[in-house]
N, C-alpha and C. Protein backbone atom coordinates (compact mmCIF):
# COMPACT_ATOMS: atom_id res chain seq x y z
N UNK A 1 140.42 97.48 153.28
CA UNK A 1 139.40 96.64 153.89
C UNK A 1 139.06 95.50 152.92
N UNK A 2 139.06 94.38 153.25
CA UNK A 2 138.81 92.98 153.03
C UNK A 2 137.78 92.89 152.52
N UNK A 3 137.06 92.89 151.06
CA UNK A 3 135.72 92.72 150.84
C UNK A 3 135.41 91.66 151.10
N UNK A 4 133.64 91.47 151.40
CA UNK A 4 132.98 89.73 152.15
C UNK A 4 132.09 89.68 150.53
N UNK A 5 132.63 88.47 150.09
CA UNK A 5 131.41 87.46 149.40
C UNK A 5 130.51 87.43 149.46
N UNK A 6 129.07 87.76 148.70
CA UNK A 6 127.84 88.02 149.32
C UNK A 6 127.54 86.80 148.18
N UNK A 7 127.53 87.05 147.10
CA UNK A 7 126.97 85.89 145.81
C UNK A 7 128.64 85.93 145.31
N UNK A 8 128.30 85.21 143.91
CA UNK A 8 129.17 84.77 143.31
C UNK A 8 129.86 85.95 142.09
N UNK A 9 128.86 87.10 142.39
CA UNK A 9 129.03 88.49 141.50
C UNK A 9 128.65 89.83 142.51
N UNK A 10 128.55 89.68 144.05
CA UNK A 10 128.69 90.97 144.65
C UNK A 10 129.54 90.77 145.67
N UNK A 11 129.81 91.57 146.07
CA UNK A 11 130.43 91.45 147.16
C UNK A 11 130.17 93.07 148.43
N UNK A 12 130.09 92.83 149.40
CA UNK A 12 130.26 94.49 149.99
C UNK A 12 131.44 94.40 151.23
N UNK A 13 132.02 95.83 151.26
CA UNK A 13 132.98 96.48 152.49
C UNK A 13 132.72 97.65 153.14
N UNK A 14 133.07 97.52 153.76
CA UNK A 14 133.36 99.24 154.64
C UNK A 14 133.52 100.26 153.83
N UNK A 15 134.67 101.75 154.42
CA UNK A 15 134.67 102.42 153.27
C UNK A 15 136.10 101.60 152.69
N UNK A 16 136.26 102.41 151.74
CA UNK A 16 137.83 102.23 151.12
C UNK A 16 138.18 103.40 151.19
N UNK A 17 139.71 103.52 150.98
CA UNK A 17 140.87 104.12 150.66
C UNK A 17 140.45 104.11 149.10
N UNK A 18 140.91 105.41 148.54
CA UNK A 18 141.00 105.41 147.13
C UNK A 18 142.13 104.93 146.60
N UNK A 19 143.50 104.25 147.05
CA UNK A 19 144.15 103.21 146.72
C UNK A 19 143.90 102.04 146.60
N UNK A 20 142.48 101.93 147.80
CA UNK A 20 142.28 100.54 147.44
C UNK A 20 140.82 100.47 146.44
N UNK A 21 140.37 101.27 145.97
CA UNK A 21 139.25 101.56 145.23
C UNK A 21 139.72 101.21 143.71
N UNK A 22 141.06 101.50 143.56
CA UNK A 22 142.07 102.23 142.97
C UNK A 22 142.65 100.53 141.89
N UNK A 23 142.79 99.69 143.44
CA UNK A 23 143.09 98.01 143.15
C UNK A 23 141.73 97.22 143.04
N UNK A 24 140.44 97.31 143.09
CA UNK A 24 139.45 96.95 142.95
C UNK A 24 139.45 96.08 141.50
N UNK A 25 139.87 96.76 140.28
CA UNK A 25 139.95 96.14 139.06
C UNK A 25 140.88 94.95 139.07
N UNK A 26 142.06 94.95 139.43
CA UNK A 26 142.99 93.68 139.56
C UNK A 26 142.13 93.07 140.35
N UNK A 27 141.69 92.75 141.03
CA UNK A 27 140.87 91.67 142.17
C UNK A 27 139.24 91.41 141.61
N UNK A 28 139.57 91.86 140.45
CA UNK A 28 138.12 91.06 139.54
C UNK A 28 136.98 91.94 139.87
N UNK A 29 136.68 93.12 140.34
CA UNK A 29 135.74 93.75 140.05
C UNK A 29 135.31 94.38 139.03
N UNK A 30 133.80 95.25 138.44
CA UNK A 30 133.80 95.52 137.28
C UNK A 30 133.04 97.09 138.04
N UNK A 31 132.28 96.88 139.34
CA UNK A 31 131.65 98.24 139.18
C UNK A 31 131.77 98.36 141.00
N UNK A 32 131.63 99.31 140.88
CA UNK A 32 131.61 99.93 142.49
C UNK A 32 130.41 101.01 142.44
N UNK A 33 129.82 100.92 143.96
CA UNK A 33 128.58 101.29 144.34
C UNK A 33 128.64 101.68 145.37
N UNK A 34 128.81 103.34 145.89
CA UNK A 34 129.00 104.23 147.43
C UNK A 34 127.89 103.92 147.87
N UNK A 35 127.08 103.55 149.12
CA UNK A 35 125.95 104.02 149.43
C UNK A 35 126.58 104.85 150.57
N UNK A 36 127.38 105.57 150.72
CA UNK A 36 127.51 106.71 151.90
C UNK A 36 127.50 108.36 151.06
N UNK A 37 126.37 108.69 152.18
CA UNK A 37 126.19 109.95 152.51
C UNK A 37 127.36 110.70 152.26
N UNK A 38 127.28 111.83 151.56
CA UNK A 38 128.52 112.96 151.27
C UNK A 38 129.27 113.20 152.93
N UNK A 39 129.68 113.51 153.24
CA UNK A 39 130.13 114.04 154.41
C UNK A 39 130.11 113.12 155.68
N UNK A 40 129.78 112.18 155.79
CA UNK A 40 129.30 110.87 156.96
C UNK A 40 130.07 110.66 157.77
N UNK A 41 131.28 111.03 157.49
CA UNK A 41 132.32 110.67 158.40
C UNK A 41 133.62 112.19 158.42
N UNK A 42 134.64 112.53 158.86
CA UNK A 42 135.55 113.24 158.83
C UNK A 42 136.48 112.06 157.91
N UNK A 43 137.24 112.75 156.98
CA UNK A 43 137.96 112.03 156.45
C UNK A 43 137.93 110.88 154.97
N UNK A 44 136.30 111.05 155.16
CA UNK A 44 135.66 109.81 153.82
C UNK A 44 136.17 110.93 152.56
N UNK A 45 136.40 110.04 151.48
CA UNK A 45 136.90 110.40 150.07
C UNK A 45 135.48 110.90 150.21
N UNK A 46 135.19 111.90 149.30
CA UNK A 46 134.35 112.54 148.46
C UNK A 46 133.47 111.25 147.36
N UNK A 47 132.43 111.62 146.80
CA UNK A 47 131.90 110.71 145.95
C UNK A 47 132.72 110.93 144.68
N UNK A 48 133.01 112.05 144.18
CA UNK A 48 133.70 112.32 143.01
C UNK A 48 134.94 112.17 143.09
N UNK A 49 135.36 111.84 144.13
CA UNK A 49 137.03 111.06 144.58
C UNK A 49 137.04 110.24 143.91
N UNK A 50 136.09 109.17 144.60
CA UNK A 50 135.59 107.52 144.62
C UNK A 50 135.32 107.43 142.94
N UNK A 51 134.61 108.46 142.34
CA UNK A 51 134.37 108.20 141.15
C UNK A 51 135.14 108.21 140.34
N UNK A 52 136.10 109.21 140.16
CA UNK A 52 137.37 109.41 139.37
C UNK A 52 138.52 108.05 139.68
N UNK A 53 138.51 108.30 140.98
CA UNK A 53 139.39 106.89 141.11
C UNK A 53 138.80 105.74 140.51
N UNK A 54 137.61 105.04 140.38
CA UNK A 54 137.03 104.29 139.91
C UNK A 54 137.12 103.97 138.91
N UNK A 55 136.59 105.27 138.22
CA UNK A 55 137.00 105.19 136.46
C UNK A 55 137.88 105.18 135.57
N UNK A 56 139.06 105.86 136.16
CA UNK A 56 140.46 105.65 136.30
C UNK A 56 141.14 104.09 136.41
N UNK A 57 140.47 103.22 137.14
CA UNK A 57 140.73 101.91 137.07
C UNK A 57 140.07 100.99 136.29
N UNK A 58 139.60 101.87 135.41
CA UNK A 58 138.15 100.95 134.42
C UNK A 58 136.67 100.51 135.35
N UNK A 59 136.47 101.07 136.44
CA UNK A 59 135.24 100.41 137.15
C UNK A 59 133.92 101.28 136.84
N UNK A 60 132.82 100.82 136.67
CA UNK A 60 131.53 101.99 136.42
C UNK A 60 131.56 102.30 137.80
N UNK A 61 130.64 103.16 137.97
CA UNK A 61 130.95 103.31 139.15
C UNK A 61 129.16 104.52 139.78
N UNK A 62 128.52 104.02 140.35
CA UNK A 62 127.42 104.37 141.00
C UNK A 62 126.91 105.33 142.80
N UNK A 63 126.68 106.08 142.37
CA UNK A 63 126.58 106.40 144.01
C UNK A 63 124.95 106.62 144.52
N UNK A 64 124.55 105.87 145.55
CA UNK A 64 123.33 105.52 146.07
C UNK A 64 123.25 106.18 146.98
N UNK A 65 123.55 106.80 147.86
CA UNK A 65 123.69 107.21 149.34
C UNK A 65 121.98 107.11 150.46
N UNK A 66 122.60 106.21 151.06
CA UNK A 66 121.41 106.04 152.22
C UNK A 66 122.03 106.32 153.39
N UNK A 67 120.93 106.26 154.03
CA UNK A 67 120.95 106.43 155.51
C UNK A 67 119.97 104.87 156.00
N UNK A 68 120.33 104.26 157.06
CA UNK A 68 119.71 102.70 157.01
C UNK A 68 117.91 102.82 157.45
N UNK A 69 117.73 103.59 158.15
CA UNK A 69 116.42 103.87 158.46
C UNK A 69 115.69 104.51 157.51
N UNK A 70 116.12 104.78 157.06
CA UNK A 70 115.32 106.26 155.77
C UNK A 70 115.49 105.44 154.28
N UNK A 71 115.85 104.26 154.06
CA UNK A 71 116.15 103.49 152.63
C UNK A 71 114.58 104.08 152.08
N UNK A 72 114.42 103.88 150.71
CA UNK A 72 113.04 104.27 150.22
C UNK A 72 112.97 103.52 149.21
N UNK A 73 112.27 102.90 148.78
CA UNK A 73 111.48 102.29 147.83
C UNK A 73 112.44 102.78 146.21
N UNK A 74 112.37 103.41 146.30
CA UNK A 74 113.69 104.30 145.12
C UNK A 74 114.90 103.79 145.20
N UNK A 75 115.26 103.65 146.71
CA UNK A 75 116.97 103.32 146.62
C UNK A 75 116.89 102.27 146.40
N UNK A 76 116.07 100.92 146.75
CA UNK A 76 115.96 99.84 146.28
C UNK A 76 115.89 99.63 144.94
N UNK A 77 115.43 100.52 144.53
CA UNK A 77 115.17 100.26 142.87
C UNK A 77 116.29 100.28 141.98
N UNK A 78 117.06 101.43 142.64
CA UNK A 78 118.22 102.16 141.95
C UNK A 78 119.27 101.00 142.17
N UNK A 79 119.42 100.31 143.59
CA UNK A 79 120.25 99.31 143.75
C UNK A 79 120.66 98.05 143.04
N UNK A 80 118.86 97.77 143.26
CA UNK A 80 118.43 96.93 141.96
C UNK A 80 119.29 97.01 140.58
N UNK A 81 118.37 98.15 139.87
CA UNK A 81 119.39 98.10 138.54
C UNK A 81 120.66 98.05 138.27
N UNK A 82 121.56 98.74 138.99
CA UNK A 82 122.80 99.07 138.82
C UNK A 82 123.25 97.64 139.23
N UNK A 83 122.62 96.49 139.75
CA UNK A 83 123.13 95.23 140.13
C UNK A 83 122.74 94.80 138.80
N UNK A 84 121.36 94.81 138.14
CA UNK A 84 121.16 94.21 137.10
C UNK A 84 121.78 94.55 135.70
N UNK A 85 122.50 95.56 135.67
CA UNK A 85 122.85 96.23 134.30
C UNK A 85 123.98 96.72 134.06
N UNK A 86 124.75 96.27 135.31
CA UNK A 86 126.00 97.21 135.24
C UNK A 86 127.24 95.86 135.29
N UNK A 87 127.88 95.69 134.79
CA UNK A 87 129.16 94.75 134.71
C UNK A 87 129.99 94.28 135.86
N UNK A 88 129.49 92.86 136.32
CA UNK A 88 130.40 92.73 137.08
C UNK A 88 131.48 91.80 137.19
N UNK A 89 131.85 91.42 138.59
CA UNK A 89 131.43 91.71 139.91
C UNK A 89 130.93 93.10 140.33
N UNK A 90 130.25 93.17 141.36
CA UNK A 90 130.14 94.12 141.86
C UNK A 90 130.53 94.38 143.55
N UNK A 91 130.86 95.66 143.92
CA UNK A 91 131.23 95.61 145.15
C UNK A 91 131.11 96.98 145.48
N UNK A 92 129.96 96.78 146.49
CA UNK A 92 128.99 98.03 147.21
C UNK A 92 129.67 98.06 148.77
N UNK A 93 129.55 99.58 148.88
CA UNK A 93 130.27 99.80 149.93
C UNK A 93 129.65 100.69 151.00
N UNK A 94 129.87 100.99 152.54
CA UNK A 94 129.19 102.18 153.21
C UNK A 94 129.80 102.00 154.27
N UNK A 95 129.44 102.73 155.47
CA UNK A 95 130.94 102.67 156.35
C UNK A 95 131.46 101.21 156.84
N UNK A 96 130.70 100.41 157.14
CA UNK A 96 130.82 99.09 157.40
C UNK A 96 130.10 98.03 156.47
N UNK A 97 129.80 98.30 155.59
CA UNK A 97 129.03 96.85 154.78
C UNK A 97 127.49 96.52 155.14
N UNK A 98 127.33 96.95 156.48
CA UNK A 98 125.92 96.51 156.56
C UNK A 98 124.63 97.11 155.41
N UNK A 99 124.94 98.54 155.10
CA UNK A 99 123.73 99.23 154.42
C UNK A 99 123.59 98.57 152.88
N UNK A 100 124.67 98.44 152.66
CA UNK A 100 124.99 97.90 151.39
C UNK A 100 124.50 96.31 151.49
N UNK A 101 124.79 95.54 152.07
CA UNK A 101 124.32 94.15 152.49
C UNK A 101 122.45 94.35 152.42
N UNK A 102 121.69 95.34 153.48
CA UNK A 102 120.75 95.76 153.48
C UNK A 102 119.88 95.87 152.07
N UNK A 103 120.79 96.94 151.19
CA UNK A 103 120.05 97.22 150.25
C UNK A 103 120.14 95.76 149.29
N UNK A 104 121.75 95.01 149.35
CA UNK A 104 121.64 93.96 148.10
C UNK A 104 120.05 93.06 148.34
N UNK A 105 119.87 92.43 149.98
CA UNK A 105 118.51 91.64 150.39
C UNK A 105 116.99 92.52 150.23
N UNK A 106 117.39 93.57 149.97
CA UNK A 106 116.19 94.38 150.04
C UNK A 106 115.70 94.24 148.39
N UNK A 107 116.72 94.58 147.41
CA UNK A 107 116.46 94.12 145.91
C UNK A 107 116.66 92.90 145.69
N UNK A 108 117.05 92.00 146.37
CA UNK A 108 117.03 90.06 145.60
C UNK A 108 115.82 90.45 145.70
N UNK A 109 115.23 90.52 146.92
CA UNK A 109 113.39 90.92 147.44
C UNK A 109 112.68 90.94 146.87
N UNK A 110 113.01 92.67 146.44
CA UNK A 110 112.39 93.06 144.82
C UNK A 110 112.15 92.60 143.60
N UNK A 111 113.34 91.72 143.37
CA UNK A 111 113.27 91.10 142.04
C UNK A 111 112.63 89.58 141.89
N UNK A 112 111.78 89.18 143.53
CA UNK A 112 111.64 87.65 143.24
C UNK A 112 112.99 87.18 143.87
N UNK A 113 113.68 87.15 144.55
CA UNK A 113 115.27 85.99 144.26
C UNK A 113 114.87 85.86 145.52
N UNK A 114 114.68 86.36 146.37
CA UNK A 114 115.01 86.37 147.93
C UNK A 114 113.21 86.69 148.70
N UNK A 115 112.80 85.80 149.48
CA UNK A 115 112.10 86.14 150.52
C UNK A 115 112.16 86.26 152.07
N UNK A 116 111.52 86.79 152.82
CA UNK A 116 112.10 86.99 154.46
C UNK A 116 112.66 86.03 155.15
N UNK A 117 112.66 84.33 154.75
CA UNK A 117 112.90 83.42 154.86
C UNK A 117 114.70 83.76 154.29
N UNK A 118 114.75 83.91 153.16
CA UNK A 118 115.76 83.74 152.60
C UNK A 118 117.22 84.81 153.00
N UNK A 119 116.38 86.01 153.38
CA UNK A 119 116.97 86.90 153.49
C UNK A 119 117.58 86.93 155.82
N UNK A 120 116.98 85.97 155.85
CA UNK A 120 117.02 85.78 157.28
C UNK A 120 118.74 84.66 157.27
N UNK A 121 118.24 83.94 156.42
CA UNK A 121 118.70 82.61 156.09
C UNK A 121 120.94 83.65 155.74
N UNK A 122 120.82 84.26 154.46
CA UNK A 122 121.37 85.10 154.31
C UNK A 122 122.68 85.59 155.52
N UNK A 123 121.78 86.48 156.45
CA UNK A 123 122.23 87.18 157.45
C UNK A 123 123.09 85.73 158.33
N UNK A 124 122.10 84.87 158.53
CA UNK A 124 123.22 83.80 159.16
C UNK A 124 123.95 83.35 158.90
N UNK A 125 123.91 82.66 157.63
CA UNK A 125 125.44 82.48 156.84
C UNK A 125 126.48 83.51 156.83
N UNK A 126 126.28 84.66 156.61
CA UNK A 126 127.23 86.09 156.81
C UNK A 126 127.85 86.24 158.24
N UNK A 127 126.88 86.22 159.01
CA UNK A 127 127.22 86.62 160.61
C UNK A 127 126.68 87.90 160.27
N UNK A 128 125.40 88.26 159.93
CA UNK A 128 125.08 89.78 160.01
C UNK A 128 123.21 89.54 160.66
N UNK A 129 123.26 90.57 160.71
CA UNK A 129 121.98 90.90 161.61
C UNK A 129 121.22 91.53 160.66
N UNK A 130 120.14 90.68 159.77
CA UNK A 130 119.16 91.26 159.00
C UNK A 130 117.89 91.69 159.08
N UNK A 131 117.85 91.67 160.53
CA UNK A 131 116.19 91.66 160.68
C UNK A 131 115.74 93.42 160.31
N UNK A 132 116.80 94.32 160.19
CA UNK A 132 116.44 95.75 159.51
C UNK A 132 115.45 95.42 158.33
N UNK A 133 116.31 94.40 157.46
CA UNK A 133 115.83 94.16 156.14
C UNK A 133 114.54 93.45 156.12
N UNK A 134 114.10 92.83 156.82
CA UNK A 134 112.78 91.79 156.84
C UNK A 134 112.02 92.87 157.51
N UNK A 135 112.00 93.80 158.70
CA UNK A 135 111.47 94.99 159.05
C UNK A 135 111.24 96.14 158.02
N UNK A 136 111.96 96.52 157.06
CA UNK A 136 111.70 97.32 156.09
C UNK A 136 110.52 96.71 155.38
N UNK A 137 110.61 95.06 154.78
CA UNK A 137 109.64 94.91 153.69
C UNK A 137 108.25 95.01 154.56
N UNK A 138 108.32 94.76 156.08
CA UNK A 138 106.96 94.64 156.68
C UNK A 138 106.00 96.22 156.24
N UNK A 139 107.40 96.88 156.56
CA UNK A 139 106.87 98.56 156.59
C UNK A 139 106.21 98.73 155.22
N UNK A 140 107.13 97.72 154.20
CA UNK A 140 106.50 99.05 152.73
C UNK A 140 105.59 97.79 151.98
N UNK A 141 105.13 96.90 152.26
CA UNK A 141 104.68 95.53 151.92
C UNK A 141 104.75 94.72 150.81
N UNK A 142 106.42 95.17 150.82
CA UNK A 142 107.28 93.78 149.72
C UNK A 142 106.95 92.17 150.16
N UNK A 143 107.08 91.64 148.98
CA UNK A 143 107.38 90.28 149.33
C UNK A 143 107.76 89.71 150.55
């Protein structure tokens, strides 16, 4: 799966293949970030798949696991850092890109970079549908 450009240091996809998890380092990545649930699908690599393969290719490698309705104030945080501290590019993943997309607008949020304006703004340039993300900050009363 084709990773999408989000900034100029993230990027998110679907799931991967641990071959292609595997090629992540040749194509300029530095860290990879699961947000899927153990078991989510029939057939998804394991997190400790994803991880070994990862590290194996030189990538750090993080696992977040959400569910898109249930994100918490925590996973944002956790997202957060591992964007702020961990070597990149980076390239976050979940079955289709959206949760991961979700959480990156949910921490610009957090950190000041991004407001509901911005994060709206975002989703249109992408072709994605963010209003989850501007609905979350209403709920927990982010920025």
């Amino acid at each position: 799966m084709a990773p999408i450009p989000v900034s100029p240091t993230f990027a998110v996809s679907g799931q991967l293949s641990l071959p292609e998890i595997a090629e992540l380092a040749a194509q300029g990545y530095s860290t990879l970030i699961n947000n899927r649930p153990e078991g989510e699908a029939p057939g998804q690599p394991t997190s400790e798949a994803e991880e070994t393969t990862a590290k194996a290719a030189g990538l750090a490698y993080a696992h977040i696991p959400v569910r898109g309705p249930a994100i918490t104030p925590e996973d944002v945080e956790a997202f957060r850092n591992v964007l702020e501290t961990a070597p990149g590019p980076v390239l976050a993943h979940c079955a289709s890109g959206m949760r991961s997309l979700v959480l990156y607008a949910l921490a610009e949020a957090s950190a000041g970079r991004l407001d509901r304006q911005g994060i709206r703004a975002l989703g249109e340039e992408l072709g994605a549908n963010l209003s989850g993300a501007v609905a979350w900050l209403d709920r927990h009363g982010s920025p």
